[in-house]
Protein backbone atom coordinates (compact mmCIF):
# COMPACT_ATOMS: atom_id res chain seq x y z
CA UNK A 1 40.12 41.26 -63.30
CA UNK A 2 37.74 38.26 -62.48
CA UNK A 3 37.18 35.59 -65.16
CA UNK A 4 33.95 36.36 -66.57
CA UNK A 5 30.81 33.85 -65.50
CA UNK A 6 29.78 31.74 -68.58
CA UNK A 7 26.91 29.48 -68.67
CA UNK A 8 26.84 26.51 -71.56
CA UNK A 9 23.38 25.31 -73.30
CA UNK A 10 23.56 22.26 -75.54
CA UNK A 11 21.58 19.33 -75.47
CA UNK A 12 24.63 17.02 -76.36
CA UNK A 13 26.59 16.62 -73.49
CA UNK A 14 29.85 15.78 -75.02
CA UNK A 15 29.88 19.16 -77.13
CA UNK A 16 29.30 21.05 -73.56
CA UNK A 17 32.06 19.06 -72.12
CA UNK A 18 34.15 19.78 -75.06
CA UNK A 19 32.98 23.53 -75.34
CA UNK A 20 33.87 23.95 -71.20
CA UNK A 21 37.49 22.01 -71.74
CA UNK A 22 38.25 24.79 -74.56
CA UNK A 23 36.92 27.92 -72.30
CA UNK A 24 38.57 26.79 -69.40
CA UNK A 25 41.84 26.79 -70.99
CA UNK A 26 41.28 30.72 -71.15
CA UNK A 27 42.06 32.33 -67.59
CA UNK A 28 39.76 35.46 -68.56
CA UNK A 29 36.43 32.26 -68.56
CA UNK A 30 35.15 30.50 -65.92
CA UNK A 31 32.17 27.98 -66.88
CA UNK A 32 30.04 28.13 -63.92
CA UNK A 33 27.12 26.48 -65.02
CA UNK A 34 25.92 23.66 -67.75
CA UNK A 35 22.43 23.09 -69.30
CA UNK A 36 20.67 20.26 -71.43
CA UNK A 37 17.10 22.09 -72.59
CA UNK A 38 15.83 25.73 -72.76
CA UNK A 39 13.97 24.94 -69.24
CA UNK A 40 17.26 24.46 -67.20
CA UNK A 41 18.69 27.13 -68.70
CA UNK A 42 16.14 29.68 -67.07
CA UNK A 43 16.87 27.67 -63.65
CA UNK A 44 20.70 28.25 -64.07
CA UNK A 45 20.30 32.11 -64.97
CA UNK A 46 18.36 32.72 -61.98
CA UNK A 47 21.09 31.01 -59.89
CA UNK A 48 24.22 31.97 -61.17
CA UNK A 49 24.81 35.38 -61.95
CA UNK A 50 26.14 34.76 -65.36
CA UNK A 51 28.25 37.21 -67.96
CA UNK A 52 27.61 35.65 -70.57
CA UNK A 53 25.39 32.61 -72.22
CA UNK A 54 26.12 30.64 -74.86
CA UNK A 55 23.18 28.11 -76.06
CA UNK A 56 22.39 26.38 -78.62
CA UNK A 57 19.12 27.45 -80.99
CA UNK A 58 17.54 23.97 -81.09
CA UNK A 59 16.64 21.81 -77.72
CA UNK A 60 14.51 19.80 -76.13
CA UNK A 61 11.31 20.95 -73.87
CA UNK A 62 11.99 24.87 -74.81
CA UNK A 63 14.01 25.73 -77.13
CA UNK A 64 16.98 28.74 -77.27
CA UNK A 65 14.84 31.08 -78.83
CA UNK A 66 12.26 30.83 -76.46
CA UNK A 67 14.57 30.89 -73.34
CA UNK A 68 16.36 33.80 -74.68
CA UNK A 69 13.45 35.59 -74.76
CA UNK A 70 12.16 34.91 -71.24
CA UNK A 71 15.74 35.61 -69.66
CA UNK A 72 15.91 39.11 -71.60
CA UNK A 73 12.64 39.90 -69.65
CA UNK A 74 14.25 39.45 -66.80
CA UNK A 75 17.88 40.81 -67.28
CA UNK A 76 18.79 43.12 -70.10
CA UNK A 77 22.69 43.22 -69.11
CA UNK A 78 23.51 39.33 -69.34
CA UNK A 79 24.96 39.18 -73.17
CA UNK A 80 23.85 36.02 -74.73
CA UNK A 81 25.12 34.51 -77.80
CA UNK A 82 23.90 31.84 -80.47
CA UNK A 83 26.26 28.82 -81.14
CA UNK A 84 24.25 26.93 -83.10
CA UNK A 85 25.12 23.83 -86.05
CA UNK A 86 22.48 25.04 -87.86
CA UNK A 87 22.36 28.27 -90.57
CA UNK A 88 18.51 28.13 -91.18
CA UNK A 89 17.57 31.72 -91.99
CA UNK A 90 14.70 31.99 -89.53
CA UNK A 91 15.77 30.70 -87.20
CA UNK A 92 19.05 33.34 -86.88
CA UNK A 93 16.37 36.27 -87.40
CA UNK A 94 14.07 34.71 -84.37
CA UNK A 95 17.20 34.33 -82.36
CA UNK A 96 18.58 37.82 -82.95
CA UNK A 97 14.91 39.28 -82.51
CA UNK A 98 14.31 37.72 -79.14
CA UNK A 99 17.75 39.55 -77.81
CA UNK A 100 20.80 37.78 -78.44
CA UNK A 101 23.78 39.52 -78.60
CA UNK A 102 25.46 37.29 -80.94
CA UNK A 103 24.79 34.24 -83.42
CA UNK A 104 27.94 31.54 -84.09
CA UNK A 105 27.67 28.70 -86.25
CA UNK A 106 29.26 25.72 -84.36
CA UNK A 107 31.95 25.15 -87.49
CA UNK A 108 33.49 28.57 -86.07
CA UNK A 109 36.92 28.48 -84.77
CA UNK A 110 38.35 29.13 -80.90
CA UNK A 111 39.55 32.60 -82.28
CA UNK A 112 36.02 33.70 -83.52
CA UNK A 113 34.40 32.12 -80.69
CA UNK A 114 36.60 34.05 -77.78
CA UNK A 115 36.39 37.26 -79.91
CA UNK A 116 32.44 36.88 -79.92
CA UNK A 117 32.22 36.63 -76.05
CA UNK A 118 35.07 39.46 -75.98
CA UNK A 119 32.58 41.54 -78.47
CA UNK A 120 29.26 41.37 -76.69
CA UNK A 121 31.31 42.11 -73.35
CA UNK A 122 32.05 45.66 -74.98
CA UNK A 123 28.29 45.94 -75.87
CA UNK A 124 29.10 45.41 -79.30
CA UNK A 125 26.70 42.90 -81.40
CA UNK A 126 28.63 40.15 -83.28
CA UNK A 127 27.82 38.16 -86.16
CA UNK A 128 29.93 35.23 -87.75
CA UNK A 129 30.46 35.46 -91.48
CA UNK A 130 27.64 33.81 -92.86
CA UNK A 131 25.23 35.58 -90.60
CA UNK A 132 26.80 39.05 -91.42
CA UNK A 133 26.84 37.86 -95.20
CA UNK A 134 23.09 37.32 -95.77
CA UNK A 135 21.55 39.22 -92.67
CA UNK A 136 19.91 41.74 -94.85
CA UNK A 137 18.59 39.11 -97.25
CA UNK A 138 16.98 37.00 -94.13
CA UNK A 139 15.45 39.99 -92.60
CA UNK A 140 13.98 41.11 -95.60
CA UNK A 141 12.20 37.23 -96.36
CA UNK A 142 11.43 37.48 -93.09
CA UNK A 143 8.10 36.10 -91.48
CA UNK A 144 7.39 39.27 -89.41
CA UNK A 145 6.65 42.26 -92.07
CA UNK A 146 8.74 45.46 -92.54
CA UNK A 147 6.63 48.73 -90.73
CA UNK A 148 5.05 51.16 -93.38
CA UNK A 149 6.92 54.04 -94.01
CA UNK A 150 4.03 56.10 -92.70
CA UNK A 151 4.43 54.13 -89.21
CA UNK A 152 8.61 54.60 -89.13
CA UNK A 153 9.96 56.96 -86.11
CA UNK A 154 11.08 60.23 -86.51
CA UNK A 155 15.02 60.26 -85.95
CA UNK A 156 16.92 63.14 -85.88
CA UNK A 157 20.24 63.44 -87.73
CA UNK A 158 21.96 62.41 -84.77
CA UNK A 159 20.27 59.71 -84.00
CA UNK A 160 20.96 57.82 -87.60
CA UNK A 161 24.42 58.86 -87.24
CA UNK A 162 24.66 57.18 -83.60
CA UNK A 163 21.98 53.96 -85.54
CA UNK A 164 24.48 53.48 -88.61
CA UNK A 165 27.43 53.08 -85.63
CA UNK A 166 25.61 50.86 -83.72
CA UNK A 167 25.08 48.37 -86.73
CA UNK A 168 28.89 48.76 -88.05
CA UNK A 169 29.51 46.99 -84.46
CA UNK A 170 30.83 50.03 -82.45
CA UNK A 171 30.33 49.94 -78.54
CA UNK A 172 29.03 53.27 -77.03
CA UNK A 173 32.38 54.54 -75.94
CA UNK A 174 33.66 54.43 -79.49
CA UNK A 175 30.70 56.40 -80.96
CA UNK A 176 31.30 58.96 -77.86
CA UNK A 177 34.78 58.94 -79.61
CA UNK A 178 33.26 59.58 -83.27
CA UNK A 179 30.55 61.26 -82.34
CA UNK A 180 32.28 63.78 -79.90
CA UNK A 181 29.62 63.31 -76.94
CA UNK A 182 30.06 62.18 -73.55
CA UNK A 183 29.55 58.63 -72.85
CA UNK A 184 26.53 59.04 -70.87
CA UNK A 185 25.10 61.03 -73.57
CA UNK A 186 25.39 58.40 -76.05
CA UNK A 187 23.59 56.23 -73.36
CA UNK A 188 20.70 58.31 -73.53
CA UNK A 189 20.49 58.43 -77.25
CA UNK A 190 20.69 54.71 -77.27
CA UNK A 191 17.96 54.64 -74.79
CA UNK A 192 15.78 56.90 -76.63
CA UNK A 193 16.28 55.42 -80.51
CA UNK A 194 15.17 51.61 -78.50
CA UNK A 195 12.21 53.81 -77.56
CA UNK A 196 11.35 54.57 -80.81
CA UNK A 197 12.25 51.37 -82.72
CA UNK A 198 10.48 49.02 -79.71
CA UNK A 199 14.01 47.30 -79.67
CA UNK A 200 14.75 46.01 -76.17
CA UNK A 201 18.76 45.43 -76.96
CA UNK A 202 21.38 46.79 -79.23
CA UNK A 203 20.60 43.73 -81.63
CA UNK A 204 17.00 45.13 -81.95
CA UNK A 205 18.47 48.53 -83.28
CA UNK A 206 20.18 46.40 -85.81
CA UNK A 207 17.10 43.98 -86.81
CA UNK A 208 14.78 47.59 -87.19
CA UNK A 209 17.39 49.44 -88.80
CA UNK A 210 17.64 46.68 -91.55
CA UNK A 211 14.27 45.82 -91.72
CA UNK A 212 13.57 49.32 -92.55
CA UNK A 213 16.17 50.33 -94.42
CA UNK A 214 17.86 52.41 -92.32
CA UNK A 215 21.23 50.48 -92.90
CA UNK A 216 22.48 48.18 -95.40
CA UNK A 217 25.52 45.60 -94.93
């Protein structure tokens, strides 16, 4: 199996030395690519094929959130996670909403941190404890306002049952499992409930869902 292709986003350098010294140390990582500012990081997605990014919320020039949104435009399969010092509410919901795949608070241990990338690999979301913990209460203080009930999408029973999976963290294959459908028909439930919620990543399931009160943590 090759190590997967990491690239590291921080505008402190000795944190991304620091953060590529403890990956490295893990045969299944390989850090192929550093960045100081949002702006870099777009030039080292579109040059290195990365697995997996992990960037920091707040930098310089453009920040994560905005840079996470631009790369998502551009490539929905790269899973991209939040390591960030700060546990601001909006600025985990802005994060999430623009795609991430994850949110980490830098105080999080090795463990968490290589179970994270191992999550989002699985197409699984991940939150650390404090984001799981008051997730529902953020979304609802939110900025951006819940949809009227009049406006929601009409899911069938299936499709809550596959929704309610996806936000207890389950990857596709284990709601096939649960669910007793074929893989690729799970796929193309997935596909269609992003349809009707507008979500553009399994994260966005998770932000509607809440947000509408679809599912509750």
């Amino acid at each position: 199996m090759k190590p997967l292709r990491i690239i590291i986003a921080d505008d402190y350098e000795l944190f991304r030395e620091g953060l590529q010294l403890l990956l490295r140390k893990n045969r299944r990582y390989n850090v192929v690519a550093e960045a100081a500012d949002g702006r870099e990081l777009l030039e080292m997605a579109a040059i290195h094929q990365a697995d997996v990014i992990i960037t920091d919320v707040q930098m310089p020039d453009m920040d994560g959130i905005e840079a996470t949104r631009q790369i998502r435009a551009q490539d929905d399969k790269v899973k991209i996670i939040a390591l960030t010092m700060f546990e601001e509410e909006q600025l985990i919901v802005d994060m999430m909403e623009a795609g991430a795949n994850g949110y980490l608070v830098k105080k999080a241990g090795k463990a968490e941190l290589y179970t994270a990338i191992n999550q989002v690999m699985e197409g699984r979301v991940y939150y650390c404890d404090y984001t799981s913990h008051n997730l529902s209460r953020m979304l609802a203080a939110s900025k951006k306002l819940s949809r009227q009930t009049e406006d929601l999408a009409r899911f069938s029973k299936k499709e809550l049952e596959i929704i309610q999976l996806i936000c207890r963290e389950y990857a596709s294959k284990e709601i096939a499992s649960v669910t007793h459908l074929a893989h690729r028909t799970v796929e193309k439930y997935r596909e269609r409930i992003m349809e009707k919620t507008g979500a553009q990543n399994m994260v966005g399931i998770v932000v509607y869902a809440i947000r509408n009160g679809l599912f509750k943590l």
